[in-house]
C-alpha atoms as a PDB file:
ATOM      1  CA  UNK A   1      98.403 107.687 116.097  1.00  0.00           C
ATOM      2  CA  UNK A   2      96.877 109.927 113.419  1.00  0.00           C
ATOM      3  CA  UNK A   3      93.209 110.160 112.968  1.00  0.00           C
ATOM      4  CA  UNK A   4      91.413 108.701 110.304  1.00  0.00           C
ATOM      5  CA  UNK A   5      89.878 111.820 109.015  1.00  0.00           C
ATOM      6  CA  UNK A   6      93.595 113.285 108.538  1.00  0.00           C
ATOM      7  CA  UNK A   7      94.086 110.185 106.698  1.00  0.00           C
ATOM      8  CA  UNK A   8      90.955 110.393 104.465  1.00  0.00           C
ATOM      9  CA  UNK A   9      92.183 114.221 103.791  1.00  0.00           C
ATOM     10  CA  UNK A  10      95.818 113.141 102.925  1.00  0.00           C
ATOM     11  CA  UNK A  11      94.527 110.461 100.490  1.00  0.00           C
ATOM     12  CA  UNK A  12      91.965 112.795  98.900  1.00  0.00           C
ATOM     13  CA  UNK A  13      94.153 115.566  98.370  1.00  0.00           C
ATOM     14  CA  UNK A  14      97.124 112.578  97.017  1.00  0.00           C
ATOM     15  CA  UNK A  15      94.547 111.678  94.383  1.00  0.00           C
ATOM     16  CA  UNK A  16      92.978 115.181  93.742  1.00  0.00           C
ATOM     17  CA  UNK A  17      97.129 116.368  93.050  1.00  0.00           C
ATOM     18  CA  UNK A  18      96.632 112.786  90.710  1.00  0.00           C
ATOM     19  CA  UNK A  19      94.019 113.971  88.895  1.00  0.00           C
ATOM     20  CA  UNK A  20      94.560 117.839  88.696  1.00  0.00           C
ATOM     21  CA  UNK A  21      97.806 119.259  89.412  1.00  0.00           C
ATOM     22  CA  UNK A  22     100.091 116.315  87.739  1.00  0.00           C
ATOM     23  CA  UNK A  23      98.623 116.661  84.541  1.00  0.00           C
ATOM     24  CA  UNK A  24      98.994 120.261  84.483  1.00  0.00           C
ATOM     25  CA  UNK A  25     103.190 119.463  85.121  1.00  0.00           C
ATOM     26  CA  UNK A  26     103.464 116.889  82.760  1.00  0.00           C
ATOM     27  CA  UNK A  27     101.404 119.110  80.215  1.00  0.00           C
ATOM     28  CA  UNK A  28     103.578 121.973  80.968  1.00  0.00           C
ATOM     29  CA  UNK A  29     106.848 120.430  80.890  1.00  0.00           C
ATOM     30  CA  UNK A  30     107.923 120.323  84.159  1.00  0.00           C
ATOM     31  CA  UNK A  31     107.905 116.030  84.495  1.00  0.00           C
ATOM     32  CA  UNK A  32     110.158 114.343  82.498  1.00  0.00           C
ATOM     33  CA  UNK A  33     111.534 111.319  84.772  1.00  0.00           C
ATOM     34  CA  UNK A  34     111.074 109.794  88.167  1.00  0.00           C
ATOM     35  CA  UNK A  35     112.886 112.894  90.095  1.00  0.00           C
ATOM     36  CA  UNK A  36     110.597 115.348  87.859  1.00  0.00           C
ATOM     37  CA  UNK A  37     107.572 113.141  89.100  1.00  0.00           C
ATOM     38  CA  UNK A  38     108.921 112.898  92.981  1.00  0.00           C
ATOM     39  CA  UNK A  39     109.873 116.904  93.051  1.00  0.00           C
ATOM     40  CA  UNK A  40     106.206 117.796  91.579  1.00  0.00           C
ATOM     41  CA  UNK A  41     104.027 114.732  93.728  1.00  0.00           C
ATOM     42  CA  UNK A  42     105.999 116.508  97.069  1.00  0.00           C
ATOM     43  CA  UNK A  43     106.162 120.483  96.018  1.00  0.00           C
ATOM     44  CA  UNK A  44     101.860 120.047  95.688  1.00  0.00           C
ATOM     45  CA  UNK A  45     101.270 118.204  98.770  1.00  0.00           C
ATOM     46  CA  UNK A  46     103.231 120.767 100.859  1.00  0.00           C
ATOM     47  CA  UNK A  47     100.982 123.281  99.631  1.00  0.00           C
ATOM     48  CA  UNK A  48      98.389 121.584  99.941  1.00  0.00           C
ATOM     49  CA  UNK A  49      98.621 119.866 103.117  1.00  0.00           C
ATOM     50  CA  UNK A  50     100.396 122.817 104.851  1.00  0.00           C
ATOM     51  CA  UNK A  51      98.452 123.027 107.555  1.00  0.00           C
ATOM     52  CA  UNK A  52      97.454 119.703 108.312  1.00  0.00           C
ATOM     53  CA  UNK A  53     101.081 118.305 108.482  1.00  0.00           C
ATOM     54  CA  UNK A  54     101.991 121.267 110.646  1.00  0.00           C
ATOM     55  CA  UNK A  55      98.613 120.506 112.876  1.00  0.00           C
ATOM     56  CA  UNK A  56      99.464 116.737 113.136  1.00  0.00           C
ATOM     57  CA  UNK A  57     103.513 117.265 113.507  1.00  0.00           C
ATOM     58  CA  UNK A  58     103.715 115.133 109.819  1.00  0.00           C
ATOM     59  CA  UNK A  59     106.085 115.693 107.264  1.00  0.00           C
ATOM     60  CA  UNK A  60     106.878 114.398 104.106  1.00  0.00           C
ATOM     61  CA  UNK A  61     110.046 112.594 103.481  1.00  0.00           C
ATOM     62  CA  UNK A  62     111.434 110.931 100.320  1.00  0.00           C
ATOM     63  CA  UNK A  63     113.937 107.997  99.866  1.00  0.00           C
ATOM     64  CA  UNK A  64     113.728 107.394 103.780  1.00  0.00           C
ATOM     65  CA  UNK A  65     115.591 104.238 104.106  1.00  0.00           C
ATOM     66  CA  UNK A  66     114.160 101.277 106.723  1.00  0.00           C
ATOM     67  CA  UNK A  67     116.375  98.756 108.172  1.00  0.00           C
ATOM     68  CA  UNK A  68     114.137  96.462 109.115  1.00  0.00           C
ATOM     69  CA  UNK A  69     112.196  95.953 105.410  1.00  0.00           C
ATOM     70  CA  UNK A  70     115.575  97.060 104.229  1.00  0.00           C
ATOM     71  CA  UNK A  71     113.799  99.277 101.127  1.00  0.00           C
ATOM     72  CA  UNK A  72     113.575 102.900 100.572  1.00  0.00           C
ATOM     73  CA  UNK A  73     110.396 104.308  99.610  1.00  0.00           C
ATOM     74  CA  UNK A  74     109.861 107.406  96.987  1.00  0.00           C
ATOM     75  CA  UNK A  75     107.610 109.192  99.588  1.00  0.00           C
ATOM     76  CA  UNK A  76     106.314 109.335 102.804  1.00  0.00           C
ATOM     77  CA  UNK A  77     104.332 111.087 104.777  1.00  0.00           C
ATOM     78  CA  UNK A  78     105.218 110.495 108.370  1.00  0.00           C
ATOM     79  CA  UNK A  79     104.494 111.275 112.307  1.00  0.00           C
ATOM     80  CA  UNK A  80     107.739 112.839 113.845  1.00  0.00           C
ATOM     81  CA  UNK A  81     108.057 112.228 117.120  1.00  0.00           C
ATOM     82  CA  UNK A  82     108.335 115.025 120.165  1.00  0.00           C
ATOM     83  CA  UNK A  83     110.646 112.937 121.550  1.00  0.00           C
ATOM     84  CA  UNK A  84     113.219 110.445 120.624  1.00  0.00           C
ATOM     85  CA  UNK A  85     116.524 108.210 122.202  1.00  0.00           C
ATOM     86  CA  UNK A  86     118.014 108.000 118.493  1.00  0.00           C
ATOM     87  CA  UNK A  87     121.100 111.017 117.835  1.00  0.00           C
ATOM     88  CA  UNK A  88     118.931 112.056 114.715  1.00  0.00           C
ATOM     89  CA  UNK A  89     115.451 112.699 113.317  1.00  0.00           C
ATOM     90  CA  UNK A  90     116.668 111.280 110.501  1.00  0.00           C
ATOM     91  CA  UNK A  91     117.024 107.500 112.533  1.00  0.00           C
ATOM     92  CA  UNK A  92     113.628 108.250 114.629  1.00  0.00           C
ATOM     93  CA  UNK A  93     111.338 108.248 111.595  1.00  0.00           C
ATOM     94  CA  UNK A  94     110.267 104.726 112.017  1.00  0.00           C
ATOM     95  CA  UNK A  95     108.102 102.202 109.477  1.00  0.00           C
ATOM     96  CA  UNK A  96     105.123 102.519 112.371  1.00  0.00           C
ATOM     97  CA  UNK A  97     105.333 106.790 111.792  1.00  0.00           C
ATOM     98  CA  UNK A  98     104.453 106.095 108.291  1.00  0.00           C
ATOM     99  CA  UNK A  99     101.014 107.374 107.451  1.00  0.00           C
ATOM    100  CA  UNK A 100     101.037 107.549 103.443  1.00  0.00           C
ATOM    101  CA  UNK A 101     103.570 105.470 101.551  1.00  0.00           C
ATOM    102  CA  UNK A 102     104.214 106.307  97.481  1.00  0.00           C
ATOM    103  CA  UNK A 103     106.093 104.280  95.239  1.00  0.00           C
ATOM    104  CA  UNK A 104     107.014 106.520  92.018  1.00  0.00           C
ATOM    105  CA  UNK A 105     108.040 104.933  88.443  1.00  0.00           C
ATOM    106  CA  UNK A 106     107.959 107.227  85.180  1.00  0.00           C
ATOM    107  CA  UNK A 107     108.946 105.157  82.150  1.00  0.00           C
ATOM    108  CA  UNK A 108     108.818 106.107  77.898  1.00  0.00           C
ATOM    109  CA  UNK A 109     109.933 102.744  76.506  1.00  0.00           C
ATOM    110  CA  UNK A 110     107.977  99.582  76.100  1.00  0.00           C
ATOM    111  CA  UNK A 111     110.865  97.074  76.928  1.00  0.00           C
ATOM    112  CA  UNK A 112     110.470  94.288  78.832  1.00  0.00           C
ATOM    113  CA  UNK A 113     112.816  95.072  81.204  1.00  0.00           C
ATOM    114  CA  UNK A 114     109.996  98.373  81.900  1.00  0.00           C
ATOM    115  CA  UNK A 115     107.398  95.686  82.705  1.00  0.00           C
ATOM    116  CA  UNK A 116     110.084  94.067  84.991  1.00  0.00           C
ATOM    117  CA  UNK A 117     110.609  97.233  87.146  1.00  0.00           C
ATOM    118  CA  UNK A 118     106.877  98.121  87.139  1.00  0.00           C
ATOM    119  CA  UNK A 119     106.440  94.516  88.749  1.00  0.00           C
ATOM    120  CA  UNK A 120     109.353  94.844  90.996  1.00  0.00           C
ATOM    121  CA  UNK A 121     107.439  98.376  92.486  1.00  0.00           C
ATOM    122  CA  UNK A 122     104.799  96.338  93.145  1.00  0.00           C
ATOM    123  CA  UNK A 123     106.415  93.308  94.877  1.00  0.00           C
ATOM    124  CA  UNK A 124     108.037  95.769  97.228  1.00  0.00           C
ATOM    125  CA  UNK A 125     104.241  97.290  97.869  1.00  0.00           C
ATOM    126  CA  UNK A 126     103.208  93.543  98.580  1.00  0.00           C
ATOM    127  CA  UNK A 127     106.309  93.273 100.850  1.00  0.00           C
ATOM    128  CA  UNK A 128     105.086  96.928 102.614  1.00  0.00           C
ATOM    129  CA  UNK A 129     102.091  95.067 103.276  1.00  0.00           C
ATOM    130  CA  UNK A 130     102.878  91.639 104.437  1.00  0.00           C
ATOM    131  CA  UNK A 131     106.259  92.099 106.035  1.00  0.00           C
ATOM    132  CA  UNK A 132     106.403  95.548 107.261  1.00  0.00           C
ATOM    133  CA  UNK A 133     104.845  97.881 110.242  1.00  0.00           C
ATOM    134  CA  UNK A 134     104.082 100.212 107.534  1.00  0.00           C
ATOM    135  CA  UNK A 135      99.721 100.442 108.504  1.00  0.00           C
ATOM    136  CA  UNK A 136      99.070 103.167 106.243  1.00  0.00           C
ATOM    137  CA  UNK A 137      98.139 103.390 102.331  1.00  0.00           C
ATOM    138  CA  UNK A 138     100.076 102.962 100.110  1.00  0.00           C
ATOM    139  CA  UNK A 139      99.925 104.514  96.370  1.00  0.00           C
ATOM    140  CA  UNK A 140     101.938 103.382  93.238  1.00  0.00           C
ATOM    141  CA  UNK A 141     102.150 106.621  91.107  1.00  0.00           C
ATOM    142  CA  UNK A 142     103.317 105.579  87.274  1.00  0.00           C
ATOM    143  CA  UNK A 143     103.100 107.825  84.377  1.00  0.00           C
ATOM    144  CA  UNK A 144     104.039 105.213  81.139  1.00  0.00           C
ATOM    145  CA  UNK A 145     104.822 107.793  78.407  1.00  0.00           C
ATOM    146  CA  UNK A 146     103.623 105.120  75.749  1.00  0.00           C
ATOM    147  CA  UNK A 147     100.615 103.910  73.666  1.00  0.00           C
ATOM    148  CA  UNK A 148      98.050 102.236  76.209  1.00  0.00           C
ATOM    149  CA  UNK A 149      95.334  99.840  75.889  1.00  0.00           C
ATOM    150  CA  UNK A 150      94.194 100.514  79.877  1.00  0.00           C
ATOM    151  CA  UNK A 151      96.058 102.218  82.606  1.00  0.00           C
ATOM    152  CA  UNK A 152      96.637  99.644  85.348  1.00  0.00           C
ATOM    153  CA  UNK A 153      99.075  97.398  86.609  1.00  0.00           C
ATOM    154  CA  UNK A 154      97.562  95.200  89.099  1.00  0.00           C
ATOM    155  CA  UNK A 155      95.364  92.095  88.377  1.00  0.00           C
ATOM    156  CA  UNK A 156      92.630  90.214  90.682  1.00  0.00           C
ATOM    157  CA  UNK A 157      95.113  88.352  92.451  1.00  0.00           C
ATOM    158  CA  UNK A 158      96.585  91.410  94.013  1.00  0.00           C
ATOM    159  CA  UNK A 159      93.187  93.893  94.388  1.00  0.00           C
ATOM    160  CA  UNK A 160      91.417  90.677  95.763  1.00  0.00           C
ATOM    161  CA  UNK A 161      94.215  90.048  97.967  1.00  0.00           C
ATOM    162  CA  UNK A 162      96.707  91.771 100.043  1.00  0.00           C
ATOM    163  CA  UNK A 163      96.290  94.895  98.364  1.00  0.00           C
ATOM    164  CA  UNK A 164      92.201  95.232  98.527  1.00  0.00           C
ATOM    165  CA  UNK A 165      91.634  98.344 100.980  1.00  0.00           C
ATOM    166  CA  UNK A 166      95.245  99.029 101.097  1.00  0.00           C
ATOM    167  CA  UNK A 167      96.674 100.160  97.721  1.00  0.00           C
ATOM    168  CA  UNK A 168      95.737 102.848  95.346  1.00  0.00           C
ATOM    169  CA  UNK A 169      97.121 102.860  91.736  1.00  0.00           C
ATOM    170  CA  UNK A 170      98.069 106.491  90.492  1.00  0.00           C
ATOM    171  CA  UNK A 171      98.332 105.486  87.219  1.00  0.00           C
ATOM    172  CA  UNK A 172      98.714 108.084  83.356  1.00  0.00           C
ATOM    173  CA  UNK A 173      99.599 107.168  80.159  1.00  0.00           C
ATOM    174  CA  UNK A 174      98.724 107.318  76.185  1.00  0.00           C
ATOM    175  CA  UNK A 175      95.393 106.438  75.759  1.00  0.00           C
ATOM    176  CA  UNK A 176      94.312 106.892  71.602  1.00  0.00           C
ATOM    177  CA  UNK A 177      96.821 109.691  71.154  1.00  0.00           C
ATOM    178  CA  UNK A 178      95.582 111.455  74.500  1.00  0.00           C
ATOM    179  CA  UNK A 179      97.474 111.503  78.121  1.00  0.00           C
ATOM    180  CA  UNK A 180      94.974 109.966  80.813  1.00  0.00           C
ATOM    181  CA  UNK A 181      95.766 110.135  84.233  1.00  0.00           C
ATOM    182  CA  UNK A 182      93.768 107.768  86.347  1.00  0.00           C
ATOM    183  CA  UNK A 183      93.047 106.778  89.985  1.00  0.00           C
ATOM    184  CA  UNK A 184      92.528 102.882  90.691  1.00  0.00           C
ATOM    185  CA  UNK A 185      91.548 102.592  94.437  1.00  0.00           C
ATOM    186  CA  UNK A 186      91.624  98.748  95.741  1.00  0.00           C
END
């Protein structure tokens, strides 16, 4: 079990990479899709978290598939285990080793089928929380490369709800002709 002041410095560094080092990408070029977004999100919190994941025996993971919630996350950041009966370290990663969970979407179109993924992301997040062993937090990272009015995409009855002190929106997008990225903490 990890201690809750590693998990208060993996979710402020998460959001400080947010804030600082995404924008800095995405400015310079280097994000121009989900993969872009997944490559950059893990490349900053190795170097970042170096010392901590080596110090805790974490490591970060991405499209780590669970049999039991049957889903794949973008990211995780999760205990390994000094021992294990499975053939693989792949198969001993398990949904109760999770310590951060990110859910990644990038999309430049307004299309309703966008709004239909973004909402799918966040179903899965709901399922994370209510079906799952998964006890860590979770973050839904989404850069919409379009004209905003606000940067969110979760509403009362989720932030009240089953995602209130578990779910952080990462969220970016045009706001008056500018790129905002944002952090939305529930």
């Amino acid at each position: 079990m990890i201690k809750k002041s590693v998990q208060k410095q993996i979710d402020a560094t998460i959001k400080d990479i947010w804030n600082k080092n995404i924008p800095k990408d995405f400015e310079e070029g280097y994000i121009i899709n989900e993969d872009c977004l997944k490559m950059s999100l893990c490349y900053h919190l190795r170097r970042k978290l170096a010392s901590v994941l080596r110090e805790n025996n974490l490591r970060i993971y991405t499209e780590k598939y669970f049999p039991g919630m049957k889903k794949k996350p973008d990211i995780i950041i999760a205990e390994i285990r000094d021992e294990y009966e499975e053939n693989t370290l792949y198969d001993s990663v398990r949904e109760e080793d999770v310590v951060a969970l990110l859910e990644l979407k990038f999309r430049s179109d307004t299309a309703k089928s966008t709004s239909d993924w973004m909402r799918e992301d966040l179903q899965k997040l709901k399922e994370y929380v209510q079906k799952s062993k998964v006890q860590c937090q979770l973050y839904f990272a989404v850069i919409y490369e379009v004209e905003c009015e606000w940067l969110h995409w979760m509403d009362g009855r989720s932030t009240n709800n089953w995602a209130a002190g578990r779910v952080t929106e990462l969220d970016a997008g045009w706001i008056n002709g500018n790129m905002e990225f944002e952090v939305h903490s529930y």
